[in-house]
Protein backbone atom coordinates (compact mmCIF):
# COMPACT_ATOMS: atom_id res chain seq x y z
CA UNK A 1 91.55 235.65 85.70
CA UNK A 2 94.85 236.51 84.28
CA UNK A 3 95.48 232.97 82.98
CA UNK A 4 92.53 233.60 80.60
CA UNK A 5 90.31 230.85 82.72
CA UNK A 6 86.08 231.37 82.45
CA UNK A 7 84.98 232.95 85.36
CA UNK A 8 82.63 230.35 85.86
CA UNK A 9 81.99 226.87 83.67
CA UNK A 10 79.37 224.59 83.89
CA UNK A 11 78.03 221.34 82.47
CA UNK A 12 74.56 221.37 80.96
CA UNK A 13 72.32 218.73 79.89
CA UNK A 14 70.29 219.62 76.73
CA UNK A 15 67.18 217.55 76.63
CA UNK A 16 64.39 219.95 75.92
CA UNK A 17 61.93 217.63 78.10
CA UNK A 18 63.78 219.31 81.25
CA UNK A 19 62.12 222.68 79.36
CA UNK A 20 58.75 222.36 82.05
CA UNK A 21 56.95 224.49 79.41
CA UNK A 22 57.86 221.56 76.98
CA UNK A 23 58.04 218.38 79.18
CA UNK A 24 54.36 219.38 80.36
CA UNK A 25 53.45 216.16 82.72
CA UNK A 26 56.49 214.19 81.81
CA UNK A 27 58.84 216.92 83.11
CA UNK A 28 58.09 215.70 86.56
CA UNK A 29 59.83 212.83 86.41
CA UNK A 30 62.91 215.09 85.35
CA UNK A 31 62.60 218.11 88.64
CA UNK A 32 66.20 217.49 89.80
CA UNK A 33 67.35 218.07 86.38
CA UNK A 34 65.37 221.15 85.63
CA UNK A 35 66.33 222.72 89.18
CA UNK A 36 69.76 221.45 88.72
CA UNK A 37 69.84 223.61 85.37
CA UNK A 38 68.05 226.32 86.55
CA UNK A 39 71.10 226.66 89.16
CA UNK A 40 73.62 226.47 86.79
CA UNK A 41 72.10 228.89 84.92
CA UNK A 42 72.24 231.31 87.80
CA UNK A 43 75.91 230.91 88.75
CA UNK A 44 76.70 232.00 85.03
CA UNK A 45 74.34 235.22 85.07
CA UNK A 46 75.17 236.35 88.75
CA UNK A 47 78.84 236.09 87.61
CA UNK A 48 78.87 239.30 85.64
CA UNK A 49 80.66 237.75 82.47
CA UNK A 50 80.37 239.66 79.24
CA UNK A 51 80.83 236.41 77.04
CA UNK A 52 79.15 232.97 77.39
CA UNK A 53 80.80 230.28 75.25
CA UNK A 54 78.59 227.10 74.86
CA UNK A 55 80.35 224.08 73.77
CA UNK A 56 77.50 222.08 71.78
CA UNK A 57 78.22 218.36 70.30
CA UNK A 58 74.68 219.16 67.94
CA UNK A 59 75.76 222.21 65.95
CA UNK A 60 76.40 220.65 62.72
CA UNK A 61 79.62 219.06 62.23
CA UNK A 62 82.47 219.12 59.32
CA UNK A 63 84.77 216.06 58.81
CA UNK A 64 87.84 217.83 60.91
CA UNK A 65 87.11 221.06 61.15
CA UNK A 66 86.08 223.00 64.37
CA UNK A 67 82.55 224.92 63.70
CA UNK A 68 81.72 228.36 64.81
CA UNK A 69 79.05 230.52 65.10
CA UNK A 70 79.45 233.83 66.48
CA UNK A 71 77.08 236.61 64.37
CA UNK A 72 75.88 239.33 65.48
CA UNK A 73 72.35 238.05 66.55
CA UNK A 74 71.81 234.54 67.89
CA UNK A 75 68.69 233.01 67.48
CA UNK A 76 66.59 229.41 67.30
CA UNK A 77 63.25 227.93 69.00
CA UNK A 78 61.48 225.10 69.61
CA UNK A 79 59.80 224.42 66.72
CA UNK A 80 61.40 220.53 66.52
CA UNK A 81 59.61 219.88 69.79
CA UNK A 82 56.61 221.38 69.03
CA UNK A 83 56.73 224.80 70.52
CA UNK A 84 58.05 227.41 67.64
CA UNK A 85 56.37 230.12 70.45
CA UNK A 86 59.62 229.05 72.59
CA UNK A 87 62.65 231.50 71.30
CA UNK A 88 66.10 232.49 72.31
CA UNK A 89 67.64 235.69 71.18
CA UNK A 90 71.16 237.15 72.10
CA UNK A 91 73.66 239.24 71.06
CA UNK A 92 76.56 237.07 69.51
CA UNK A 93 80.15 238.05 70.42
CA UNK A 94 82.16 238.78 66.81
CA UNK A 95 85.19 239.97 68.14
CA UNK A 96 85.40 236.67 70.97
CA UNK A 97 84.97 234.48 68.05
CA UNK A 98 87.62 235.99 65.74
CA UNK A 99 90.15 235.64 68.32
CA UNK A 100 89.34 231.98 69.18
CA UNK A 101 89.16 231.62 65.07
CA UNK A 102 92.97 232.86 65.06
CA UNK A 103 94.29 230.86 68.10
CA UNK A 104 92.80 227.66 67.20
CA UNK A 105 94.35 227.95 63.63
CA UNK A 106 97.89 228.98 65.38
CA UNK A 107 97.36 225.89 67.32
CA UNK A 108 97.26 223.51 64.28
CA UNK A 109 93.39 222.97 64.32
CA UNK A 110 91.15 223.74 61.48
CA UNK A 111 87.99 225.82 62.46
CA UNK A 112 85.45 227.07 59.89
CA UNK A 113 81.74 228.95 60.52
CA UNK A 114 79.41 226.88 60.63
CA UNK A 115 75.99 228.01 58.43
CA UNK A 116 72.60 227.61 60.01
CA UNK A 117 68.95 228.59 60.49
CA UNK A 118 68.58 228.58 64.43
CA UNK A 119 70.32 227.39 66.63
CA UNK A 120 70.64 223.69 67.50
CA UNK A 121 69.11 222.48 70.89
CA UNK A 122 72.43 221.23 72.06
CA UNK A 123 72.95 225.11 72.39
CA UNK A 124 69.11 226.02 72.91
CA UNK A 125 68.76 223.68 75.94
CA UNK A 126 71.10 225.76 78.36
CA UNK A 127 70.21 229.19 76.44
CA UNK A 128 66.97 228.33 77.58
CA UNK A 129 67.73 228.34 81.35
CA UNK A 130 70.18 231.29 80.77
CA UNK A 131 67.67 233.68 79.57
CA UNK A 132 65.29 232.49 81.93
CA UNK A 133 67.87 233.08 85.07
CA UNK A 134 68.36 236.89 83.09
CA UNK A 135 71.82 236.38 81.44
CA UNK A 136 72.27 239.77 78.93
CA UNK A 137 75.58 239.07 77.83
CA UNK A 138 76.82 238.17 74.04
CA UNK A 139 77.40 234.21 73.33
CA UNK A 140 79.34 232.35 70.93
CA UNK A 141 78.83 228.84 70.38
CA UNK A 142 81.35 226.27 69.02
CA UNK A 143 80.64 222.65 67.64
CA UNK A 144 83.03 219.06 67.14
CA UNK A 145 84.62 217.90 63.89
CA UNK A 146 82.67 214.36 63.02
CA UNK A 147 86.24 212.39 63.41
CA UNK A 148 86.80 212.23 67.09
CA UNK A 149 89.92 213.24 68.37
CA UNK A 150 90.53 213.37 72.54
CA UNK A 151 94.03 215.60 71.66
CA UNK A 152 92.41 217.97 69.15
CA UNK A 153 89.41 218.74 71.66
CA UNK A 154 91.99 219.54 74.46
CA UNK A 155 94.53 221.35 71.94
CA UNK A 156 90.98 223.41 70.86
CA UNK A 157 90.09 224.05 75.05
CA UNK A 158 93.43 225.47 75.08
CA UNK A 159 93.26 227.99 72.35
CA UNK A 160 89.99 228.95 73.43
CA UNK A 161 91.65 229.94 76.74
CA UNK A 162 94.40 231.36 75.19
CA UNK A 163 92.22 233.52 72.25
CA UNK A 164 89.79 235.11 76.10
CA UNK A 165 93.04 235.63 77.70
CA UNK A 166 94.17 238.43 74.93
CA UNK A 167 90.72 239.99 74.74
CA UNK A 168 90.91 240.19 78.92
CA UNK A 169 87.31 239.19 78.81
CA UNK A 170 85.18 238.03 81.64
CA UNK A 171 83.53 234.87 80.33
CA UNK A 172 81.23 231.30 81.36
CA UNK A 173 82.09 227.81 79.96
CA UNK A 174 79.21 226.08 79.03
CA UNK A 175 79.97 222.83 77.99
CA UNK A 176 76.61 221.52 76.74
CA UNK A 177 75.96 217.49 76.71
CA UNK A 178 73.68 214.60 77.98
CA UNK A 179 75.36 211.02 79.32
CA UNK A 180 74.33 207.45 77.52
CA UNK A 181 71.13 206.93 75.43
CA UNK A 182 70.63 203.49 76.47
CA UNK A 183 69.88 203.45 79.84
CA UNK A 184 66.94 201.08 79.57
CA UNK A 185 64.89 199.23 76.68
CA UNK A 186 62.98 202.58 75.95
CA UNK A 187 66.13 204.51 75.52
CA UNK A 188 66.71 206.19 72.17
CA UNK A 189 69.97 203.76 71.56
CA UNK A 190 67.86 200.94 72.69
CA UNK A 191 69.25 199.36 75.97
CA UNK A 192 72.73 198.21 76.46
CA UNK A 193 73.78 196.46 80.05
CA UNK A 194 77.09 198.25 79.87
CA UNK A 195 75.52 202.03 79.45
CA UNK A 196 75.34 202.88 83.05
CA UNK A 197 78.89 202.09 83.85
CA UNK A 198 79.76 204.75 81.42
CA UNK A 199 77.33 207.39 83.40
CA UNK A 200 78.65 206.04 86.53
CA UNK A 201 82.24 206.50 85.47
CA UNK A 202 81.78 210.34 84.16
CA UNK A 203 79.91 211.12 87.58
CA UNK A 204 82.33 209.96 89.56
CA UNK A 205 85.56 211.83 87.54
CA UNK A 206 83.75 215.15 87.78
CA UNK A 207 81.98 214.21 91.36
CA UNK A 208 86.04 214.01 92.67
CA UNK A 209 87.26 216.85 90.72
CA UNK A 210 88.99 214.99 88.02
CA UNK A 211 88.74 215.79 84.38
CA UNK A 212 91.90 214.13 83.32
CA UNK A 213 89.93 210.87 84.52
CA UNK A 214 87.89 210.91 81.54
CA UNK A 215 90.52 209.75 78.90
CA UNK A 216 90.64 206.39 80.99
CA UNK A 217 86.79 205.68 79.78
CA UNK A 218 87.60 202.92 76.93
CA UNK A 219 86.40 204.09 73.81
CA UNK A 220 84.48 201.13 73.50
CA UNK A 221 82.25 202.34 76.50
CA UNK A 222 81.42 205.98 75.10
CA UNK A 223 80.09 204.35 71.54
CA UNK A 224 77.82 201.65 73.14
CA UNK A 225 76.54 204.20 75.54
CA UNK A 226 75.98 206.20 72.46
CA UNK A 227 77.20 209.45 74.61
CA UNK A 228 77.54 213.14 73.27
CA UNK A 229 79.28 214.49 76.71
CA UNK A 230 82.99 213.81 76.14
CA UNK A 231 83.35 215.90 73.52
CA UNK A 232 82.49 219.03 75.31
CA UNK A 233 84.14 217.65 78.66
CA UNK A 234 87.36 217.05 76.90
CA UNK A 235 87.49 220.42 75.64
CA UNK A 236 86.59 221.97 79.30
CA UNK A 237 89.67 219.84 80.14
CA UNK A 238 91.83 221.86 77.97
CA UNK A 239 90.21 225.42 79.33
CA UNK A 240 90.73 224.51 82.69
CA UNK A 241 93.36 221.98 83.16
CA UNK A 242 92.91 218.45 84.50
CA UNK A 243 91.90 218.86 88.27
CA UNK A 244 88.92 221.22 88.89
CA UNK A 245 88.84 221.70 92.93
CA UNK A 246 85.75 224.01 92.42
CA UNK A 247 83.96 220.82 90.79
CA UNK A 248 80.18 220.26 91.83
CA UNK A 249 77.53 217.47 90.89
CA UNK A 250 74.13 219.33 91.01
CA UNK A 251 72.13 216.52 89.39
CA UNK A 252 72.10 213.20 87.61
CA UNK A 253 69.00 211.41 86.71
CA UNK A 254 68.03 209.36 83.92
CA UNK A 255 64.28 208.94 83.72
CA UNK A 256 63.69 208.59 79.85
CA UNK A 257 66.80 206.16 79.20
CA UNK A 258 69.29 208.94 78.80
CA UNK A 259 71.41 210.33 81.30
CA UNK A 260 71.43 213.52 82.16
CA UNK A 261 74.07 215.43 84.39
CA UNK A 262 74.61 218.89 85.39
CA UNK A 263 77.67 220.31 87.29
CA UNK A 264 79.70 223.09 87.99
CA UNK A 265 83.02 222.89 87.20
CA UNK A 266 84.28 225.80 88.08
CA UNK A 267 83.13 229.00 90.37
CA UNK A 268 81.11 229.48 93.29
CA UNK A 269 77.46 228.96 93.85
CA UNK A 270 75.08 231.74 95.12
């Protein structure tokens, strides 16, 4: 660890349908996914890290700024999907997010705390299976700038790596996004021919252990596939470099239109 690297990183999908307490019938058609996150989930909390970082494209965004969110409790539910009875509550990690606060500026990035109620479920999601799989660590969560930027997200990976490095913590990546939303007619981005070539092209980069491979998706291909993994990906990129030997597919489905992948990216499975 003394390059500053997570002990462990993942990729987790964040549809709350994969939630079976949620999903109720539906979430049948979605069992790879849930056991898929559900092992993901382990790997981070049999790791021992003190941190968790989640990387989530639906914390609310500024223009160009970074967002941040890193008080000293951590809390939301599932009262947008109907079950308010469904909460998360951790410790948040101050003194992790100061640090990352201070590197990213040093790096030329603009990073600001981002104000909210509860959390968002593009954090929720994977807290979800965390808790369940008996994580007790602190978390900090970090969210995208609305202008999209490939550079800025691996510039910001880097400085997060960087700011855990000088606090010698023992930490998880958890780089929190789902794959196209217009997988098929019924998809939330209505259907687009071209949206599976996009899933196809992201599972095969991380399947072979190849983040750099994602900058050679054509920008063209993440909008119609209406996508919200890159962002978080791209960052991971600049945490852990461009190859990732330890890289794992767990899952990919997409029953309800979207795609959803999980992965580890880095550490060993128990």
């Amino acid at each position: 660890m003394d390059d500053g690297s997570p002990i462990v990183a993942v990729l987790m999908c964040h549809a709350p349908i994969v939630i079976p307490a949620i999903g109720g019938d539906r979430s049948t058609e979605c069992t790879a996914t849930t056991e898929a996150m559900r092992e993901a989930a382990r790997a981070v909390a049999s790791s021992g890290v003190e941190t968790a970082v989640i990387l989530s494209p639906h914390l609310p965004r500024h223009n160009r700024a970074f967002g941040i969110v890193a008080g000293e409790k951590l809390h939301g539910d599932f009262g947008a999907f109907g079950r308010p009875d469904l909460a998360c509550t951790f410790r948040g990690d101050a003194a992790a997010g100061a640090a990352v606060d201070r590197a990213v500026q040093r790096a030329g990035l603009e990073i600001v705390p981002t104000v909210i109620r509860g959390l968002d479920h593009g954090t929720m999601v994977p807290l979800w299976f965390l808790q369940e799989a008996g994580f007790k660590g602190r978390v900090v969560v970090f969210g995208f700038p609305w202008h999209k930027d490939g550079a800025a997200n691996h510039t910001f990976g880097r400085a997060l790596r960087e700011a855990l490095e000088g606090l010698h913590r023992r930490w998880a990546l958890v780089a929190s996004g789902d794959m196209s939303h217009a997988l098929n007619p019924g998809a939330p981005s209505g259907f687009h021919p071209r949206a599976q070539a996009f899933d196809d092209a992201v599972v095969k980069a991380l399947g072979e252990g190849k983040l750099g491979a994602l900058s050679a998706i054509p920008s063209e291909l993440r909008d119609l596939a209406a996508e919200d993994v890159i962002d978080s990906l791209e960052s991971s990129e600049g945490v852990l470099g461009d190859e990732i030997p330890e890289g794992r597919i767990l899952s990919y489905e997409g029953p309800f239109g979207v795609g959803y992948l999980v992965a580890v990216l880095k550490g060993v499975l128990r």
